[in-house]
C-alpha atoms as a PDB file:
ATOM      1  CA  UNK A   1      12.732 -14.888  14.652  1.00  0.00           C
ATOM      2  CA  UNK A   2      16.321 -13.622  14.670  1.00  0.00           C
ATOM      3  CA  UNK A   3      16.467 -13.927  10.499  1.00  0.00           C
ATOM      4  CA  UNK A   4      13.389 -11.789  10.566  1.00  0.00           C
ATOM      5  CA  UNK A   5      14.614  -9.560  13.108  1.00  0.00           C
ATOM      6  CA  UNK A   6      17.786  -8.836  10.816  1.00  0.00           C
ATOM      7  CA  UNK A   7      15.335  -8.488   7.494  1.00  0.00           C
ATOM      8  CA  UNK A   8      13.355  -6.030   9.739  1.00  0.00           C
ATOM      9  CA  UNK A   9      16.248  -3.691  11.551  1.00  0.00           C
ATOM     10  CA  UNK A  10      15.977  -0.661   9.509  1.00  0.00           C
ATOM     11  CA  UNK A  11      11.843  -0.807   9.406  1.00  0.00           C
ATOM     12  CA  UNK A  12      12.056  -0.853  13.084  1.00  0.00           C
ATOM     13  CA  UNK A  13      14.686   1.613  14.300  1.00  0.00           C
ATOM     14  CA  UNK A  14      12.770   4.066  11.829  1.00  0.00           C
ATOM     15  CA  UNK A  15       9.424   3.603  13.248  1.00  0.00           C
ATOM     16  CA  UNK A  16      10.644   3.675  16.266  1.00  0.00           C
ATOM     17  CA  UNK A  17      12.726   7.030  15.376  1.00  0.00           C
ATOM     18  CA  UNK A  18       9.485   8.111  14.311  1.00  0.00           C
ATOM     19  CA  UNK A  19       7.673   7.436  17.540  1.00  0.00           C
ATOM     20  CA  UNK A  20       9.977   9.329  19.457  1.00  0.00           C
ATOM     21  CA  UNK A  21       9.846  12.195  17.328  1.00  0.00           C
ATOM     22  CA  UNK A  22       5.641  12.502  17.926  1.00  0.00           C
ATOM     23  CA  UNK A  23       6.228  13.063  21.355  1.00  0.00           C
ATOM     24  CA  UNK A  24       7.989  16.359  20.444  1.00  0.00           C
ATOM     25  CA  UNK A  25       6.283  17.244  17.221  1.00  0.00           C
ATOM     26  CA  UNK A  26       2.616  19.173  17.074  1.00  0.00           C
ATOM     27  CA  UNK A  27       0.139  17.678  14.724  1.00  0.00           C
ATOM     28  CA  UNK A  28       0.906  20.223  11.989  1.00  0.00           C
ATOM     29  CA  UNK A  29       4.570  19.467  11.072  1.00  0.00           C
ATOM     30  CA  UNK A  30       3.910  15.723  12.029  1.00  0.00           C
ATOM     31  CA  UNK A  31       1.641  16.053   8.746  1.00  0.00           C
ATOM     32  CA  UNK A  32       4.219  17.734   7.232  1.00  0.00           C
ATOM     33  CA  UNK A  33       6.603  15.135   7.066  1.00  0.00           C
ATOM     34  CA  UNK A  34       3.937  12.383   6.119  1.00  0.00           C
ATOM     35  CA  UNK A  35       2.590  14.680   3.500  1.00  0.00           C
ATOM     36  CA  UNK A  36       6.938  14.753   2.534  1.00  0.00           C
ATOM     37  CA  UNK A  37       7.253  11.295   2.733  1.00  0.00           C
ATOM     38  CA  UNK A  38       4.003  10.070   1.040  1.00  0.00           C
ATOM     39  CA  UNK A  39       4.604  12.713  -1.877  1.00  0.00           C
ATOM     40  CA  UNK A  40       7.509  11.191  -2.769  1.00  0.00           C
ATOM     41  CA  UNK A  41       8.502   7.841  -1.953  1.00  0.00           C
ATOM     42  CA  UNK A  42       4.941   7.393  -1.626  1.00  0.00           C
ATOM     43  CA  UNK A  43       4.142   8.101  -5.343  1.00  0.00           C
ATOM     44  CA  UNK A  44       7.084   7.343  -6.652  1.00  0.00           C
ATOM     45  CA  UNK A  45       6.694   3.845  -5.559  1.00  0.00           C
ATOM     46  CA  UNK A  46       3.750   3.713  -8.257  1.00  0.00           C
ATOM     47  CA  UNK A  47       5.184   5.750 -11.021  1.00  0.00           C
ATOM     48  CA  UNK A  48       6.615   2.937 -12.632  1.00  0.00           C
ATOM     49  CA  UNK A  49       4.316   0.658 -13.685  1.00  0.00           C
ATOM     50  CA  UNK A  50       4.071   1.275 -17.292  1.00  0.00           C
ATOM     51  CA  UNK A  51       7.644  -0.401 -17.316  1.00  0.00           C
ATOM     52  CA  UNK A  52       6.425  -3.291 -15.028  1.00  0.00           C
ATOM     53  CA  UNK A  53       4.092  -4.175 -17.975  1.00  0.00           C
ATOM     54  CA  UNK A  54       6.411  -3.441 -20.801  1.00  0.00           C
ATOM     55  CA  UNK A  55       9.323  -5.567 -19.316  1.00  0.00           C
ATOM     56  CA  UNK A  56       6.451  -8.315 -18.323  1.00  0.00           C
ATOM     57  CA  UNK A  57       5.022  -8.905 -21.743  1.00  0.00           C
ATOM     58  CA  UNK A  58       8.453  -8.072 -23.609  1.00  0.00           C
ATOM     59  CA  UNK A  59       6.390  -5.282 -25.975  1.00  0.00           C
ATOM     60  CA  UNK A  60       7.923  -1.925 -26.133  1.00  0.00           C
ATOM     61  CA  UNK A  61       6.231  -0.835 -29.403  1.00  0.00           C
ATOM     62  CA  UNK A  62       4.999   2.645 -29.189  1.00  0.00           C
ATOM     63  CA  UNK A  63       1.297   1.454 -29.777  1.00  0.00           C
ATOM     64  CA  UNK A  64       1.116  -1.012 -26.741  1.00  0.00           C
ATOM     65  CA  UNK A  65       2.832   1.662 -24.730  1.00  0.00           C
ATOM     66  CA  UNK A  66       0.291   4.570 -26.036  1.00  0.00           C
ATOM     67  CA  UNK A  67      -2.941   1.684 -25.112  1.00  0.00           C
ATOM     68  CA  UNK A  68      -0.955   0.713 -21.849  1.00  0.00           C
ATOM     69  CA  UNK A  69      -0.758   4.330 -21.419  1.00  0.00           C
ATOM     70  CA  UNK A  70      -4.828   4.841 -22.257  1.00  0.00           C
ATOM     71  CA  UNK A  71      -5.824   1.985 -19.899  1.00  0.00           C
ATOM     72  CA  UNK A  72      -4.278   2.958 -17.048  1.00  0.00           C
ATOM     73  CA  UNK A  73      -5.256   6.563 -17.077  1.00  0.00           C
ATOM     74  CA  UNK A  74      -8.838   5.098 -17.742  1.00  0.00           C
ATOM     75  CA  UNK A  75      -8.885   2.710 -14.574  1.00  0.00           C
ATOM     76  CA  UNK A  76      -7.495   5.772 -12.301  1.00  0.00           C
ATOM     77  CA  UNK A  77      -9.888   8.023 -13.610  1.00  0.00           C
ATOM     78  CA  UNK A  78     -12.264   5.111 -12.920  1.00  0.00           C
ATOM     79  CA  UNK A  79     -11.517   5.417  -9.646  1.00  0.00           C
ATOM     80  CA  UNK A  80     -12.135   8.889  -9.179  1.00  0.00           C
ATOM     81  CA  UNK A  81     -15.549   8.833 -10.565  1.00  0.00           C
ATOM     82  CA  UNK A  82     -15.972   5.883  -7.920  1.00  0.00           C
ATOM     83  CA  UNK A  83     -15.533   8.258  -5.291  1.00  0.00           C
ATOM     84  CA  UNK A  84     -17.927  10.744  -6.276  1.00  0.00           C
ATOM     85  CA  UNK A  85     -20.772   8.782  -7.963  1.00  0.00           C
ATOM     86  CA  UNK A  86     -20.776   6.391  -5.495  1.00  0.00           C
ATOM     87  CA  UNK A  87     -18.291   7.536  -2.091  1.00  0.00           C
ATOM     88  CA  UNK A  88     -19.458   4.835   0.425  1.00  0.00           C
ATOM     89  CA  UNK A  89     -19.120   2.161  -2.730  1.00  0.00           C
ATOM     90  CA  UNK A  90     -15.432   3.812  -3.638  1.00  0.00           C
ATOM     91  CA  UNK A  91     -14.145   3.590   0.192  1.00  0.00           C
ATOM     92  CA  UNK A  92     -14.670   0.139   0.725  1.00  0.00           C
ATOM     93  CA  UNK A  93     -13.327  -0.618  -2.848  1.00  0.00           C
ATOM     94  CA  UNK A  94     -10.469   1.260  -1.490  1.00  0.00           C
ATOM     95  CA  UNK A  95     -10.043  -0.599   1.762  1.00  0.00           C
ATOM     96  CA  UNK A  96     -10.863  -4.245   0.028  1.00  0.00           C
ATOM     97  CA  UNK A  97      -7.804  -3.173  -2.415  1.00  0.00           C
ATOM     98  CA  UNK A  98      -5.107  -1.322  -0.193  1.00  0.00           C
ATOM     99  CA  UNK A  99      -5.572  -4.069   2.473  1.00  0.00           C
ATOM    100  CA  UNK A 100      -5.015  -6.782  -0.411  1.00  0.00           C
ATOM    101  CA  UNK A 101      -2.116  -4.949  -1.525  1.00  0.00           C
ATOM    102  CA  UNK A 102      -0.364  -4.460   1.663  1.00  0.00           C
ATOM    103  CA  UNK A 103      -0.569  -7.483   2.901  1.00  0.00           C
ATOM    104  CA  UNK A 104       0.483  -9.008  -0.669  1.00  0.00           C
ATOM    105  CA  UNK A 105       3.656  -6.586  -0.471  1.00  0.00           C
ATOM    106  CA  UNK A 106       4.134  -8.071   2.907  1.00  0.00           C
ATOM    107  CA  UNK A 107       3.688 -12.029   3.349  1.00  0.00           C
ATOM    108  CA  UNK A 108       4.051 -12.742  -0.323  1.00  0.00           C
ATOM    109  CA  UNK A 109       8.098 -13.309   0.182  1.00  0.00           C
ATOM    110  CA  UNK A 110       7.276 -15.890   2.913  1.00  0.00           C
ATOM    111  CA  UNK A 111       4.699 -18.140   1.751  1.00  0.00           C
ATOM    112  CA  UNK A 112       5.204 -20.582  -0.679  1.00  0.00           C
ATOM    113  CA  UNK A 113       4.448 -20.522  -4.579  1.00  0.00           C
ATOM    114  CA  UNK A 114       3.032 -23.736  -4.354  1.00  0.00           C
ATOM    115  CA  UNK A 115       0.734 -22.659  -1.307  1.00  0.00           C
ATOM    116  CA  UNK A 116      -2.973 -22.503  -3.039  1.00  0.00           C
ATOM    117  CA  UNK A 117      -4.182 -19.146  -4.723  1.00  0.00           C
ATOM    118  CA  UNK A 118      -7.278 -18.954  -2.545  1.00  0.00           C
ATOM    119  CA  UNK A 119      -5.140 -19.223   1.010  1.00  0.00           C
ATOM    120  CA  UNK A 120      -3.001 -16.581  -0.395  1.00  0.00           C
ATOM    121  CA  UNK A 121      -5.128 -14.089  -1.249  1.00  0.00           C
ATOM    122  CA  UNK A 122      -7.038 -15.026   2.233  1.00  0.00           C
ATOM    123  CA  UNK A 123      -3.844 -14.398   4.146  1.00  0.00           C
ATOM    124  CA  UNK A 124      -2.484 -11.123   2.038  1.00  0.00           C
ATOM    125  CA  UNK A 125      -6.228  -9.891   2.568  1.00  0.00           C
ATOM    126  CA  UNK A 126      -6.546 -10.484   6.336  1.00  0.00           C
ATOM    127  CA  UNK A 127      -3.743  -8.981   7.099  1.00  0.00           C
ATOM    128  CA  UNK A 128      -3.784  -5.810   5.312  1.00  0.00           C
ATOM    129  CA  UNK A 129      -7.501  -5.813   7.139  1.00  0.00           C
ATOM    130  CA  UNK A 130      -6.606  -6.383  10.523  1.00  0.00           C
ATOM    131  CA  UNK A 131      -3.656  -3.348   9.899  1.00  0.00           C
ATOM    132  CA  UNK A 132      -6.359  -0.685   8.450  1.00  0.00           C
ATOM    133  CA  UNK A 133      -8.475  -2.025  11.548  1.00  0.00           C
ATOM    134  CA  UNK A 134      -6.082  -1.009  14.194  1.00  0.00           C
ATOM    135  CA  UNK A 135      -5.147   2.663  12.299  1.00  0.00           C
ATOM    136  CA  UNK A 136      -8.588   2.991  11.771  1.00  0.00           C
ATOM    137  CA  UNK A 137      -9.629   2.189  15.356  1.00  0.00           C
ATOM    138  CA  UNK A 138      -6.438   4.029  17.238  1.00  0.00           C
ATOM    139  CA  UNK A 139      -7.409   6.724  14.891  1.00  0.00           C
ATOM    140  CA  UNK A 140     -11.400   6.767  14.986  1.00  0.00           C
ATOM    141  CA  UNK A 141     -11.595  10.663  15.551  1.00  0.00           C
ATOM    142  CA  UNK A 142     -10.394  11.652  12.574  1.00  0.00           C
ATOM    143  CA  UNK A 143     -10.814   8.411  10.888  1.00  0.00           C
ATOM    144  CA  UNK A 144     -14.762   8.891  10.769  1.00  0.00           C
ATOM    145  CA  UNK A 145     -14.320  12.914  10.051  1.00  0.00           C
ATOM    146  CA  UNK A 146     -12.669  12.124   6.522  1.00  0.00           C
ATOM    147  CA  UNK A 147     -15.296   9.131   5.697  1.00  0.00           C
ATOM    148  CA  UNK A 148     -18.155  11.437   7.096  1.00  0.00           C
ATOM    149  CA  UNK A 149     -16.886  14.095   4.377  1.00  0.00           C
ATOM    150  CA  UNK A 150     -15.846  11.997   1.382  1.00  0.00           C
ATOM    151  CA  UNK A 151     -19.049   9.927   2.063  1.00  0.00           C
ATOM    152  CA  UNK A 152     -21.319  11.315   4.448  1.00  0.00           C
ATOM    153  CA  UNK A 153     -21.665   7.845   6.016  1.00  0.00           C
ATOM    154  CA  UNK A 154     -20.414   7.319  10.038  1.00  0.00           C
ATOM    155  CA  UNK A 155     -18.707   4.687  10.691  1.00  0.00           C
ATOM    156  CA  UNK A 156     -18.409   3.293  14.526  1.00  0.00           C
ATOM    157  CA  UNK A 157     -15.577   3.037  16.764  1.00  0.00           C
ATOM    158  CA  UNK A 158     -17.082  -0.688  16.903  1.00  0.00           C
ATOM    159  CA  UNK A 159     -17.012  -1.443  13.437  1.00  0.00           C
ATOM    160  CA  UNK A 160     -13.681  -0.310  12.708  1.00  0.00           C
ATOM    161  CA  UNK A 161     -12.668  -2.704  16.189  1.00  0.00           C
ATOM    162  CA  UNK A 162     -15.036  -5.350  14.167  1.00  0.00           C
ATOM    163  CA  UNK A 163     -12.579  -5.217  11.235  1.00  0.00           C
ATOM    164  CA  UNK A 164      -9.602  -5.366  12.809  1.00  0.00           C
ATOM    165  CA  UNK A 165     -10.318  -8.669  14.980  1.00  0.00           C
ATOM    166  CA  UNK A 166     -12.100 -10.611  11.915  1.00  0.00           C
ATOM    167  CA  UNK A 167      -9.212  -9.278   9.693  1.00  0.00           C
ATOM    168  CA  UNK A 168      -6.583 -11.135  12.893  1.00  0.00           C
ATOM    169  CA  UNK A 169      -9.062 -13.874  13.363  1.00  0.00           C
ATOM    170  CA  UNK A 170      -8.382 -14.766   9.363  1.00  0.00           C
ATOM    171  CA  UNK A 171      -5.339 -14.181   9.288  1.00  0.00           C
ATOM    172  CA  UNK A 172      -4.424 -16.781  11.733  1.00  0.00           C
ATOM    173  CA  UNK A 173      -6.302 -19.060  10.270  1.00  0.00           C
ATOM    174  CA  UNK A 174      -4.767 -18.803   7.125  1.00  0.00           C
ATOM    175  CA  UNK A 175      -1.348 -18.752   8.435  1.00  0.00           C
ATOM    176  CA  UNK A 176      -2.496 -22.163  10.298  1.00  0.00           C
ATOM    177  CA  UNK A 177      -3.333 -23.630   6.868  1.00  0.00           C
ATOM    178  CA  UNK A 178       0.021 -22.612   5.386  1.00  0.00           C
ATOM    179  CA  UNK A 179       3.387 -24.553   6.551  1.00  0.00           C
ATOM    180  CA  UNK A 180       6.197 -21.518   5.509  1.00  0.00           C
ATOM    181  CA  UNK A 181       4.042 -18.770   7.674  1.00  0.00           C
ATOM    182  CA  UNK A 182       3.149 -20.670  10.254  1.00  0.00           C
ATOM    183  CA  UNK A 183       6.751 -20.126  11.961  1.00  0.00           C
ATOM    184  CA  UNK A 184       6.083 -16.507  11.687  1.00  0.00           C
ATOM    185  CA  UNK A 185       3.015 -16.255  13.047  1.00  0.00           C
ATOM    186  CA  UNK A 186       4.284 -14.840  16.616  1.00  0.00           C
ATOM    187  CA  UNK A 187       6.981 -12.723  14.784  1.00  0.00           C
ATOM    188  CA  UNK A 188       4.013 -11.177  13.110  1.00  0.00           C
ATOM    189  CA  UNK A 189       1.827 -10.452  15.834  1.00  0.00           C
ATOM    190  CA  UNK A 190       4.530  -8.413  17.721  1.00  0.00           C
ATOM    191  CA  UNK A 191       5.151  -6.793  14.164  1.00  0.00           C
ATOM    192  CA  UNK A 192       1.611  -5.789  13.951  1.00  0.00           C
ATOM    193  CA  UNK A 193       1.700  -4.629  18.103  1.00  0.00           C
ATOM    194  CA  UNK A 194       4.647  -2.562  17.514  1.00  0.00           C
ATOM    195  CA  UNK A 195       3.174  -0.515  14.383  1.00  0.00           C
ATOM    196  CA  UNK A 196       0.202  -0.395  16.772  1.00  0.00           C
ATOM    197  CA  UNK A 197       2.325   1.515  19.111  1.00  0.00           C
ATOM    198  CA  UNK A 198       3.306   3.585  16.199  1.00  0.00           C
ATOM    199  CA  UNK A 199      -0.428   4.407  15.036  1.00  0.00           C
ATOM    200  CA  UNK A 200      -1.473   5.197  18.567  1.00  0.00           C
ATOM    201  CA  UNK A 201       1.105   7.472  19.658  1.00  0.00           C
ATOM    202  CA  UNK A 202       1.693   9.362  15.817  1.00  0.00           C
ATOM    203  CA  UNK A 203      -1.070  11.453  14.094  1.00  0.00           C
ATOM    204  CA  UNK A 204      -3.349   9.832  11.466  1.00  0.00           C
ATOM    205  CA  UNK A 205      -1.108  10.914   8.599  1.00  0.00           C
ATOM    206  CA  UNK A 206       2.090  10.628  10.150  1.00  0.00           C
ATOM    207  CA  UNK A 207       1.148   6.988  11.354  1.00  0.00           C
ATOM    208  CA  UNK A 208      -0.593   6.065   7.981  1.00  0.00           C
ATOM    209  CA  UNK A 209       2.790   7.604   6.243  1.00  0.00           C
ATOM    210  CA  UNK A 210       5.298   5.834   7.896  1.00  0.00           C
ATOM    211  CA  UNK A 211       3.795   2.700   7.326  1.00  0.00           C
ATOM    212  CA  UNK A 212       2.949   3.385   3.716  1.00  0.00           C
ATOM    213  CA  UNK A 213       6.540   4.478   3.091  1.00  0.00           C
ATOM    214  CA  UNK A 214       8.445   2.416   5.715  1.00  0.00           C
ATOM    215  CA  UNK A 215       7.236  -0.573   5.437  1.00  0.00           C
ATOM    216  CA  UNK A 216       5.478  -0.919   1.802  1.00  0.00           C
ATOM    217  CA  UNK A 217       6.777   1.671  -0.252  1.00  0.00           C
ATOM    218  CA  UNK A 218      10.654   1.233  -0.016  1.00  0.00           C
ATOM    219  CA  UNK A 219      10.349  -2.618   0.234  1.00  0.00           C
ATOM    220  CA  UNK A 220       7.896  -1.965  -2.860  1.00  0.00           C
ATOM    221  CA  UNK A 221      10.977   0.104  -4.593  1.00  0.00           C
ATOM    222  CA  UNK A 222      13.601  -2.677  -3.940  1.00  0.00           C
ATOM    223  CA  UNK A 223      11.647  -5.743  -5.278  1.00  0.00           C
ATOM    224  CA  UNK A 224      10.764  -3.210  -8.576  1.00  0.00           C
ATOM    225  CA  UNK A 225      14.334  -2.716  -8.604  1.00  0.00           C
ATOM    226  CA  UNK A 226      15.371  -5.855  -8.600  1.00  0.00           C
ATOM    227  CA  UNK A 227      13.059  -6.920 -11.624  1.00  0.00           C
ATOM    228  CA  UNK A 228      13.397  -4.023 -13.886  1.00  0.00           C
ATOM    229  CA  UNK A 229      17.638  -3.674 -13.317  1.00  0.00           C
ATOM    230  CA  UNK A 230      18.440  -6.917 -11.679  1.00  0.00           C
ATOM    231  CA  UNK A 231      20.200  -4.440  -9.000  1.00  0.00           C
ATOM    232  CA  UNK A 232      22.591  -3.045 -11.844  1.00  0.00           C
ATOM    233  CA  UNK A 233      25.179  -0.299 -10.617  1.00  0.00           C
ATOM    234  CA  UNK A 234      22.715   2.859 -11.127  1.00  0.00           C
ATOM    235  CA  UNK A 235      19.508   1.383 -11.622  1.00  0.00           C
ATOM    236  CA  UNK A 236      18.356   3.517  -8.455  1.00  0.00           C
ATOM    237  CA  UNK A 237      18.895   6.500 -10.276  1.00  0.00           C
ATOM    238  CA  UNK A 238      17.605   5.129 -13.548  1.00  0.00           C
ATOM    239  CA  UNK A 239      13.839   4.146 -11.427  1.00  0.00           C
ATOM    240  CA  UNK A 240      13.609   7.803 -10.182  1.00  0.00           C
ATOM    241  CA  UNK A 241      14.441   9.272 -14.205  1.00  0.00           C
ATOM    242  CA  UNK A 242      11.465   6.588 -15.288  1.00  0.00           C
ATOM    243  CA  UNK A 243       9.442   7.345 -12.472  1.00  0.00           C
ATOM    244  CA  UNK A 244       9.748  10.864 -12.918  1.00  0.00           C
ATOM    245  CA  UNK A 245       7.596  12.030 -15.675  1.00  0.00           C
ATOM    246  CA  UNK A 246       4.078  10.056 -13.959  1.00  0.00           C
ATOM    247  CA  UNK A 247       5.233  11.509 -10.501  1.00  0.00           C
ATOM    248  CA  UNK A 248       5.310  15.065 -11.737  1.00  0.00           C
ATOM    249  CA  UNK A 249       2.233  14.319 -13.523  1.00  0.00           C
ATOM    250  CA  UNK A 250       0.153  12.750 -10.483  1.00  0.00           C
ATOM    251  CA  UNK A 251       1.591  15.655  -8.176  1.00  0.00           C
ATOM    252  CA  UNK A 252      -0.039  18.398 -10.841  1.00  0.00           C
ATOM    253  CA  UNK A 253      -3.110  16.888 -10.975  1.00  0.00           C
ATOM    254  CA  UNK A 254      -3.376  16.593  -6.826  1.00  0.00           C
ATOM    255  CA  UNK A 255      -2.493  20.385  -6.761  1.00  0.00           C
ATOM    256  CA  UNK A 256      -4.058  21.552 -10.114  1.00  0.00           C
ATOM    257  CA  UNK A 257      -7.545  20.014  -8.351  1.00  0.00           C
ATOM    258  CA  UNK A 258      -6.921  21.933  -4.841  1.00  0.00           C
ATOM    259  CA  UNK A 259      -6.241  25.041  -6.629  1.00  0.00           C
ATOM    260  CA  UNK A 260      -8.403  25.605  -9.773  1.00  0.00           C
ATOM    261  CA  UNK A 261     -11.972  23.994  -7.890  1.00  0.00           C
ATOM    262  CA  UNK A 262     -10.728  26.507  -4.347  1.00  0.00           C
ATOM    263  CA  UNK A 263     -11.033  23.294  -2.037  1.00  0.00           C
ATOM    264  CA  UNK A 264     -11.184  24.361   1.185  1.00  0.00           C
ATOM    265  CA  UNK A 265      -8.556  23.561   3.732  1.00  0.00           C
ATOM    266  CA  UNK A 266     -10.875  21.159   5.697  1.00  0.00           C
ATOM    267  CA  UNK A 267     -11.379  19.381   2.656  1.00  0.00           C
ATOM    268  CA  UNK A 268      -7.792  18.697   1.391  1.00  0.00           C
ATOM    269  CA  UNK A 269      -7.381  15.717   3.817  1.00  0.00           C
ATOM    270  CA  UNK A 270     -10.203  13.747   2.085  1.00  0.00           C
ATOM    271  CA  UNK A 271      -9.408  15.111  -1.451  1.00  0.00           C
ATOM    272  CA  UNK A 272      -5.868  13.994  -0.307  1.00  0.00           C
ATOM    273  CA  UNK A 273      -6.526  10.091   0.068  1.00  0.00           C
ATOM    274  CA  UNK A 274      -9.626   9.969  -2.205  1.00  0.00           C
ATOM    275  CA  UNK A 275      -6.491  10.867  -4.959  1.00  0.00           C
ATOM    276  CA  UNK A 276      -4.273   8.610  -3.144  1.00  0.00           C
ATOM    277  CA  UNK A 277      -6.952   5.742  -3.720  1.00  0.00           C
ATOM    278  CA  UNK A 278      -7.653   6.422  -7.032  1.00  0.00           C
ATOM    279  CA  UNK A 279      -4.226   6.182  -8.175  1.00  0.00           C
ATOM    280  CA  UNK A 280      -3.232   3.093  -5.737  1.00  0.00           C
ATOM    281  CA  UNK A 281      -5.895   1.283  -7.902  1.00  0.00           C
ATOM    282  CA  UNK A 282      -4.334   0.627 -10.809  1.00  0.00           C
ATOM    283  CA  UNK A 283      -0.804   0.085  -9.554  1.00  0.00           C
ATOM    284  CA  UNK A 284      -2.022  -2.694  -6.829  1.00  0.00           C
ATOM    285  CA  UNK A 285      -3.741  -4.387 -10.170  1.00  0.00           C
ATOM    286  CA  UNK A 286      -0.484  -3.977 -12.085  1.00  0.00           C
ATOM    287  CA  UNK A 287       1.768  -5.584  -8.764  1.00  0.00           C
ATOM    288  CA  UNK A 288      -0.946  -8.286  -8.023  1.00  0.00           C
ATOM    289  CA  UNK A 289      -0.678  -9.266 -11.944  1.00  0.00           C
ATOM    290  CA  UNK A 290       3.332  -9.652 -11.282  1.00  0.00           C
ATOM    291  CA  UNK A 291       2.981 -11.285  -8.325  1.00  0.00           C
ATOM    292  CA  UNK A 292       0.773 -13.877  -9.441  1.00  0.00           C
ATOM    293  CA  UNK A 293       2.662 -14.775 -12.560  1.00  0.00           C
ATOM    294  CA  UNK A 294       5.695 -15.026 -10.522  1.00  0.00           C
ATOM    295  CA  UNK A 295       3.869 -17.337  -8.396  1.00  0.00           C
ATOM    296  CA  UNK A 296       2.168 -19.348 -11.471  1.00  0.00           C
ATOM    297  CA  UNK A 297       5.892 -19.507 -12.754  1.00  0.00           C
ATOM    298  CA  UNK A 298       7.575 -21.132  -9.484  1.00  0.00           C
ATOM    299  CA  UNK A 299       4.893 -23.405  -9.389  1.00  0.00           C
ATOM    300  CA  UNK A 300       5.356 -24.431 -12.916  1.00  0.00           C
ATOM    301  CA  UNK A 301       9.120 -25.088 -12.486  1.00  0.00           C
ATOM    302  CA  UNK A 302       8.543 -26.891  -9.240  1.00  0.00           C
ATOM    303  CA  UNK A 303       6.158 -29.322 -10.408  1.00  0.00           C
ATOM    304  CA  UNK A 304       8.898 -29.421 -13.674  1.00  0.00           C
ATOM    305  CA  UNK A 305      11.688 -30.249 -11.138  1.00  0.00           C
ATOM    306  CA  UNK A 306       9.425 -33.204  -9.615  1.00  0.00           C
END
């Protein structure tokens, strides 16, 4: 508890930083600062991919980056036409795949390479379901505005209460099944009351940025890091210059869209996380990929070292 406390401490004094300051901020610049926040570290934290694969496979011709390049605008704009041929279809593709990813980005560090695939993805999935659960649920109002607009489909204060306790139910089963997160399992639940606190108290945006930053993005940043520098003197700085040219790229095409079709204002919320979906798509394929090779390679050297 204490070791996780200590991994924690800067996650927690700034959500809690962040709690405080929603008493004293109007809904308006509260979604100023997430729309800040998620605009840049937010992004950013998905900018690099292309690099993820090139240092993965060891190819840096210009032809596999050019195809890399191809495929990955093809998936996002994939996504896109998701949402509009087929909203209610796209938002729960959405949901399946930001829940998976979150909760990968989250538990994947404490459970063990050699724990099977199938109770991993159970327990990365679960979580991430019981966490869009609770926003969606302390945030029905607007919640069910946005989905009613992307999709023209209502969704129930129930059903969004329904996800969040079979997502909790799951996970704790899955975290019963596995021996390294069963030890956490209490930490966790406070972890999960506590951003709670911060979903019900924050607006929709602010709440959803904080955790998206806070707590996935940043963490998301230093494990990308980490495998593209190995934490080299500057390799900060040399993620943001790599980064920069996709972030520029997916901020022009968020804008370009609001501007040149004259979305309205009511509309720029949905238009605003219908873009954020489509390009989280492709980067939560690209990190799951990593992750599971990583995993596939510990197991292979542990069964080695038996």
């Amino acid at each position: 508890m204490i070791l996780s406390l200590k991994k924690y401490r800067y996650h927690i004094l700034s959500t809690l930083a962040f709690i405080i300051l929603s008493y004293s901020l109007d809904v308006f610049f509260q979604g100023v600062i997430a729309f800040f926040m998620i605009l840049s570290v937010g992004i950013v934290h998905g900018a690099n991919d292309l690099q993820l694969i090139q240092k993965k496979t060891q190819k840096k011709s210009q032809i596999f980056f050019l195809s890399s390049l191809s495929l990955y605008i093809g998936v996002v704009l994939v996504g896109i036409f998701l949402f509009y041929l087929l909203p209610v279809f796209g938002l729960l593709f959405f949901v399946a795949f930001s829940a998976y990813h979150f909760g990968e980005q989250h538990l994947a560090s404490k459970i063990s390479a050699a724990t099977p695939s199938w109770l991993r993805v159970s327990s990365y999935l679960s979580y991430g379901l019981a966490l869009f659960g609770l926003l969606f649920t302390l945030q029905w109002g607007e919640v069910h505005q946005i989905i009613y607009i992307i999709s023209q489909a209502f969704v129930s204060k129930q059903s969004t209460e329904a996800l969040f306790f079979i997502g909790l139910a799951l996970f704790l089963l899955s975290a019963a099944l596995i021996p390294s997160l069963r030890p956490l399992v209490l930490f966790e639940l406070v972890l999960l009351a506590f951003i709670g606190l911060l979903f019900s108290r924050a607006s929709l945006l602010l709440g959803f940025g904080v955790y998206f930053v806070v707590w996935h993005s940043i963490p998301s940043i230093q494990d990308q890091v980490k495998f593209l520098y190995n934490s080299k003197a500057g390799s900060g700085w040399s993620y943001f210059k790599s980064s920069a040219p996709y972030w520029i790229l997916s901020l022009v095409g968020l804008f370009g869209v609001y501007f040149l079709f004259d979305v309205h204002s009511w509309e720029f919320l949905p238009l605003f996380f219908s873009f954020l979906a489509a390009i989280t798509f492709p980067h939560t394929v690209v990190m799951g990929w990593l992750k599971l090779s990583e995993d596939h390679a510990s197991s292979r050297q542990s069964i080695e070292a038996k």
